[in-house]
Protein backbone atom coordinates (compact mmCIF):
# COMPACT_ATOMS: atom_id res chain seq x y z
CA UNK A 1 83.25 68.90 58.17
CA UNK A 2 81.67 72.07 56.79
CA UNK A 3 83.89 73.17 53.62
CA UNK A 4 84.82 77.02 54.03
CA UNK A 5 83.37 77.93 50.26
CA UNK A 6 79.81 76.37 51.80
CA UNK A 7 80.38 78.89 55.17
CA UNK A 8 81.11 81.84 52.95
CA UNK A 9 78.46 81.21 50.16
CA UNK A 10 76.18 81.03 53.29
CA UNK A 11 77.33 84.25 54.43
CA UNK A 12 77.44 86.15 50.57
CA UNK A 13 73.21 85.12 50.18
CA UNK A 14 72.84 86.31 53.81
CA UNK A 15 74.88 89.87 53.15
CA UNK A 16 74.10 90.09 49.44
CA UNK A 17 77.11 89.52 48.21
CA UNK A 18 79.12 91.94 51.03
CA UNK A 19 82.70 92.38 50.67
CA UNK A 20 84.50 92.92 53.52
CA UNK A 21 88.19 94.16 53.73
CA UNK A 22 88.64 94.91 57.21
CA UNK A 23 88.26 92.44 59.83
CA UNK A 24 87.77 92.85 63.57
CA UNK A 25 87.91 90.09 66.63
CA UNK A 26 86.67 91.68 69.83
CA UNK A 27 87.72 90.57 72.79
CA UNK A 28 86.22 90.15 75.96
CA UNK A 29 84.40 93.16 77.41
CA UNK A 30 85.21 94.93 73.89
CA UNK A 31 81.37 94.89 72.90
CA UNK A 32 81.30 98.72 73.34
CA UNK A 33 83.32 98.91 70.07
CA UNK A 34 79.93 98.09 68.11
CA UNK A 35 78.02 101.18 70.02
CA UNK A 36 76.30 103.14 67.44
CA UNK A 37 77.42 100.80 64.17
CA UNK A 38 74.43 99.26 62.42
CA UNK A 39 74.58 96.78 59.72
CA UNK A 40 73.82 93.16 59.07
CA UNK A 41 74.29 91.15 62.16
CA UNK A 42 74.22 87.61 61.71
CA UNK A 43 74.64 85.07 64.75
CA UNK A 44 77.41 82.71 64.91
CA UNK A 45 75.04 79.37 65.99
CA UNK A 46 73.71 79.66 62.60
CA UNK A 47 76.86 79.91 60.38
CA UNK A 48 77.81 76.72 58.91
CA UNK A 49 81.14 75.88 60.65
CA UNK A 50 81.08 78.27 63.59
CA UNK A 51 79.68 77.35 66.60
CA UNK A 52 78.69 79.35 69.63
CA UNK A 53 80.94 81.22 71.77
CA UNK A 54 79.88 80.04 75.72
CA UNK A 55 82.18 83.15 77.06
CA UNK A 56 80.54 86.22 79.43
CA UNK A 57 81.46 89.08 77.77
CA UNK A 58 80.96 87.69 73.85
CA UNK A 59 77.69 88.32 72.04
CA UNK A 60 78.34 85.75 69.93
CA UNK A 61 77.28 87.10 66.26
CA UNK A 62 79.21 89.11 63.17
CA UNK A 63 78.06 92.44 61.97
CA UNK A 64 79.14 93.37 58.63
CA UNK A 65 78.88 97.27 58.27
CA UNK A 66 80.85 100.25 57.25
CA UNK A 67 83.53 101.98 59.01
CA UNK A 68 84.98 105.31 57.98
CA UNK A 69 83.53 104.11 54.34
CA UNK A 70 85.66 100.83 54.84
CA UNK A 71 83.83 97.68 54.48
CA UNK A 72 84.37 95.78 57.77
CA UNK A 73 83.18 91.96 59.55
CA UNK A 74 83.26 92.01 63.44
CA UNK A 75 83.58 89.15 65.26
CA UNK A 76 81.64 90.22 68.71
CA UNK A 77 83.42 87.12 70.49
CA UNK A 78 85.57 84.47 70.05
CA UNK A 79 86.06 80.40 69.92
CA UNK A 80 88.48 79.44 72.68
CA UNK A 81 90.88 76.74 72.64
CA UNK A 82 89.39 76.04 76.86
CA UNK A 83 85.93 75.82 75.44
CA UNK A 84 87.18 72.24 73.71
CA UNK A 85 87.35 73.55 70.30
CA UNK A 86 90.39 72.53 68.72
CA UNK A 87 92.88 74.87 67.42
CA UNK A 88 91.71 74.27 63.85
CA UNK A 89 88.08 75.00 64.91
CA UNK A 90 88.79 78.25 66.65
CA UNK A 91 90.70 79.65 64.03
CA UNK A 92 88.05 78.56 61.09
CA UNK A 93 86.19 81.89 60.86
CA UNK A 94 90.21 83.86 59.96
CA UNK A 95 89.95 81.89 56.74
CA UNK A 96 86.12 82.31 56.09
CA UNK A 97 87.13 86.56 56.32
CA UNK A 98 89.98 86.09 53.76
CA UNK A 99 87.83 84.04 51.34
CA UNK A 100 84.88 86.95 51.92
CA UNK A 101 87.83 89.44 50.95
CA UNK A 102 89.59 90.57 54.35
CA UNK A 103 93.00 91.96 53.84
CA UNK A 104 93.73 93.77 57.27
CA UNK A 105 93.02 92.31 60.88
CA UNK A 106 92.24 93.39 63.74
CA UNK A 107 92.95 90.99 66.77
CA UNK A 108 92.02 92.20 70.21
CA UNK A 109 92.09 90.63 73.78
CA UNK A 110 91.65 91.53 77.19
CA UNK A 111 95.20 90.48 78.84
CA UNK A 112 96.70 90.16 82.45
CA UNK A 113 100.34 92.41 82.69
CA UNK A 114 102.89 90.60 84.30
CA UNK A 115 104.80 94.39 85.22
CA UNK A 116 103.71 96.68 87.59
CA UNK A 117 104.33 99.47 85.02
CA UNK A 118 101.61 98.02 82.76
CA UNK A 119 98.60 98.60 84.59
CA UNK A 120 95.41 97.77 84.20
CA UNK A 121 93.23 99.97 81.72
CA UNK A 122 96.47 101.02 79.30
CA UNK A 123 96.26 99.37 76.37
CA UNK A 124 99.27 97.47 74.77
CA UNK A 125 100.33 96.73 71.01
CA UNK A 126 101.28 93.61 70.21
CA UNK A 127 104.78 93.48 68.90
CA UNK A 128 104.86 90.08 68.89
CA UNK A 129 103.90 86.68 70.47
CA UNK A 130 104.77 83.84 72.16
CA UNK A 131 102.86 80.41 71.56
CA UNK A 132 102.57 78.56 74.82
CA UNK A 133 99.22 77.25 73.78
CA UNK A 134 100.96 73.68 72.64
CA UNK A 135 99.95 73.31 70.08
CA UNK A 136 99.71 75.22 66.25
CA UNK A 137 96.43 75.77 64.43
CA UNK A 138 98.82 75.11 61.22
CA UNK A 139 98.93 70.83 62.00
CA UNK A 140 97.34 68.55 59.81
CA UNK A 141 97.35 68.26 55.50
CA UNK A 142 98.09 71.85 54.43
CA UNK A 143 95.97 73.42 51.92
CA UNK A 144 98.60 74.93 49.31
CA UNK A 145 95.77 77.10 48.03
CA UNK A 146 95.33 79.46 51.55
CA UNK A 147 99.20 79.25 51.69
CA UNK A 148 102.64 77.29 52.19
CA UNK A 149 103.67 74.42 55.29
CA UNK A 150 106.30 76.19 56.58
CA UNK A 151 105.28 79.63 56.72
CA UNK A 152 107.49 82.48 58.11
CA UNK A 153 106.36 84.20 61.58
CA UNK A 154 109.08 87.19 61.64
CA UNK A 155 106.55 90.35 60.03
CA UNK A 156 103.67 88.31 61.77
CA UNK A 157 102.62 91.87 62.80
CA UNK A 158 102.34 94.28 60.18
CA UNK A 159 104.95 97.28 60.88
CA UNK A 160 103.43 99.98 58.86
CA UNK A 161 100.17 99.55 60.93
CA UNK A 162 102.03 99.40 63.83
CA UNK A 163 103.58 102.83 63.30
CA UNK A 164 100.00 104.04 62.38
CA UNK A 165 98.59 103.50 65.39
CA UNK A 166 101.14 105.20 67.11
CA UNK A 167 100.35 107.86 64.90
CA UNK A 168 96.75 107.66 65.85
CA UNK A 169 97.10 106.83 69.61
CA UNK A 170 99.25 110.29 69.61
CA UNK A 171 96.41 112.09 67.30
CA UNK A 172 93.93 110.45 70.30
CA UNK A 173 95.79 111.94 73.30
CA UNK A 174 95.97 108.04 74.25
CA UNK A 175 98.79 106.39 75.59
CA UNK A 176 99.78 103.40 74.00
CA UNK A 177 102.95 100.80 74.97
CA UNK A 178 103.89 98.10 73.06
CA UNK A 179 105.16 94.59 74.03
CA UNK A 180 104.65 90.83 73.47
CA UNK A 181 101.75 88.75 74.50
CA UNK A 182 101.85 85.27 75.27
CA UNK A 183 99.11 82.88 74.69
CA UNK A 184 98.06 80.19 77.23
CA UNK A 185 95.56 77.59 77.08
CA UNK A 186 93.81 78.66 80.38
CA UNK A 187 91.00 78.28 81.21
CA UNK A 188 92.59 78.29 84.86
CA UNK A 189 94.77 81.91 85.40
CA UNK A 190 98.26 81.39 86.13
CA UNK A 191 99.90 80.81 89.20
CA UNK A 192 102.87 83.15 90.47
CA UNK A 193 105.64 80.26 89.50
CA UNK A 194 104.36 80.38 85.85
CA UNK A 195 104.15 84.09 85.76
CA UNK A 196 107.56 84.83 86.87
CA UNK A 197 108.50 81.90 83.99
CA UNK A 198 106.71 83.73 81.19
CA UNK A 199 108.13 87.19 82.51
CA UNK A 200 111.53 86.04 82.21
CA UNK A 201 111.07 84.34 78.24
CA UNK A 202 109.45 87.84 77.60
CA UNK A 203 106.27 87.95 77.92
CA UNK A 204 104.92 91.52 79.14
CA UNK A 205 101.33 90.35 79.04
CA UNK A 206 99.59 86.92 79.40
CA UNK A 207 95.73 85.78 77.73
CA UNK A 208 94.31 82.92 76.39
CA UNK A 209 93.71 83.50 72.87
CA UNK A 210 94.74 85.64 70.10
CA UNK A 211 98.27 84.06 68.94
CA UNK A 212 96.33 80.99 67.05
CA UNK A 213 94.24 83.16 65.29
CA UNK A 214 97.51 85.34 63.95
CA UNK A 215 98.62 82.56 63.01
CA UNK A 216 96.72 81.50 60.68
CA UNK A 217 95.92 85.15 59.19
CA UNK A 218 99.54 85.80 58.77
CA UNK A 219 99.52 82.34 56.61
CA UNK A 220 97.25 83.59 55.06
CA UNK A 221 98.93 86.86 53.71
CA UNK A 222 96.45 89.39 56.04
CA UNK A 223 98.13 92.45 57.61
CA UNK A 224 97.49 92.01 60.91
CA UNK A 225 97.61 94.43 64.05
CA UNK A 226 96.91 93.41 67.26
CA UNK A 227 95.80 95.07 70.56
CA UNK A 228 96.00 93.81 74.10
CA UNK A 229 93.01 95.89 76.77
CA UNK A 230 95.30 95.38 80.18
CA UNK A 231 92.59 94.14 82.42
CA UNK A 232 94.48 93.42 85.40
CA UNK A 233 97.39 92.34 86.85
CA UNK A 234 98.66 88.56 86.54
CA UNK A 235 99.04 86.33 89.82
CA UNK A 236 102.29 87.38 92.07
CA UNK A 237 102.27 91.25 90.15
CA UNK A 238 100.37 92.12 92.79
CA UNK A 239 98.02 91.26 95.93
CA UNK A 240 94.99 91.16 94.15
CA UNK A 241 93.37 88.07 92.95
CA UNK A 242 92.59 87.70 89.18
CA UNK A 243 88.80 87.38 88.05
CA UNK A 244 86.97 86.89 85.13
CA UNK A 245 84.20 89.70 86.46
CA UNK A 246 87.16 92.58 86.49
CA UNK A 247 87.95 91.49 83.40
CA UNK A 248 84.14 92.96 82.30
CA UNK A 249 84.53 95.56 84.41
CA UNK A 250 87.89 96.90 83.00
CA UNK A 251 86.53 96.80 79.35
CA UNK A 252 83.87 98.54 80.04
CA UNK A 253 85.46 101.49 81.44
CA UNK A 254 88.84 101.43 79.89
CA UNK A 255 87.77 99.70 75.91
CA UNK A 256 86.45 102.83 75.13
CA UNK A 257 89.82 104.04 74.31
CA UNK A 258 90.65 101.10 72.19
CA UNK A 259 87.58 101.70 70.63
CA UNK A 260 88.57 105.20 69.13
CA UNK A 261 91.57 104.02 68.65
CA UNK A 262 90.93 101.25 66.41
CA UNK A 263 88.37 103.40 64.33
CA UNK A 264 91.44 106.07 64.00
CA UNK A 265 93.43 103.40 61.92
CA UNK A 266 90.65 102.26 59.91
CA UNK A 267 89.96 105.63 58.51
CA UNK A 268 93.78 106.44 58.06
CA UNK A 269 94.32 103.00 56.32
């Protein structure tokens, strides 16, 4: 198994020694975000450790460049837990960002709303989550140098950054709601049963990734914020069938507004 000092001493001769202290996962459709950035792009099949992301919609590569003079890693995709990467696996590259010198995350998704008054297109801030995945990217010996066994979820999301991009969304002219996300495994949607289930534990959106990878940042000490694109609605919430291809289609038209908004915060941080 690849050690995460060999992944990031990898990464420091490929970037000369680039230290990154924002991080960014972009979810599906979310490419747009990297529009216009240049910097050193480096693709994930050839990082020690990562492997490839098989998901329409995910480019597959980091780009380390500069945002609003910040130092920033993108991850243009994601591993999945449905791709048959285990939990540990998909979550590998958090801890390679806070040994390269990430303090603040960025976690998107592209989500499913399970209320009619979350539509798709608005974007939602994630308040907080709900695992339904199964499972915990946490299992196994626990390294006491990244952090401790048991740690605590209840500030998993960072509250100043919360109020800051409520601060920015209302700078933006873009509406932003807040709520909780739950994660699923997928790769299957959910059926109308399981929606009304997750509606009534809380759950005001539903996606398939995200809450591992928070996680493991918040056990590691990041500040995280997370976003959730609404890219349609969930089975049941209405008549129309959930697909993969709206999904794309949504982020491209609607992500732009994430987009801004995300680059807001970074410069404010």
């Amino acid at each position: 198994m690849t050690s995460i000092k060999e992944t990031v001493d990898f990464i420091n001769l490929k970037t000369n020694n680039f230290k990154p202290e924002v991080g960014i996962i972009l979810g599906s459709g979310l490419g747009c975000f990297c529009d216009n950035l240049s910097g050193i792009t480096i693709k994930y099949c050839e990082i020690p450790g990562f492997g490839e992301s098989n998901v329409e919609g995910h480019k597959g590569e980091l780009l380390f460049c500069e945002i609003a003079g910040k130092k920033t890693v993108i991850m243009q995709g994601r591993f999945h837990y449905y791709e048959g990467n285990s939990l540990q696996t998909s979550t590998f590259p958090i801890k390679v960002f806070k040994k390269l010198g990430v303090e603040t995350l960025f976690i998107t998704n592209a989500a499913g709303s399970t209320k009619k008054d979350l539509a798709p297109g608005e974007i939602m801030l994630i308040a907080d989550h709900i695992n339904f995945m199964g499972s915990n990217p946490l299992i196994g010996k626990n390294d006491e140098s990244l952090g401790e066994r048991f740690p605590d979820m209840s500030d998993c999301y960072n509250i100043e950054l919360q109020k800051l991009a409520h601060n920015c969304a209302s700078e933006l002219n873009i509406p932003l709601k807040e709520g909780v996300y739950l994660a699923t495994t997928g790769p299957s949607y959910e059926t109308a049963a399981e929606v009304r289930a997750y509606r009534c534990l809380g759950a005001d959106v539903i996606g398939m990734s995200s809450v591992p990878e928070a996680i493991v940042a918040n056990y590691l000490k990041m500040n995280i914020i997370g976003f959730s694109l609404i890219t349609n609605f969930a089975t049941g919430v209405s008549n129309k069938k959930p697909a993969h291809s709206e999904v794309l289609e949504v982020g491209k038209t609607a992500g732009n507004n994430l987009c801004r908004l995300i680059k807001k915060i970074i410069e404010k941080i």
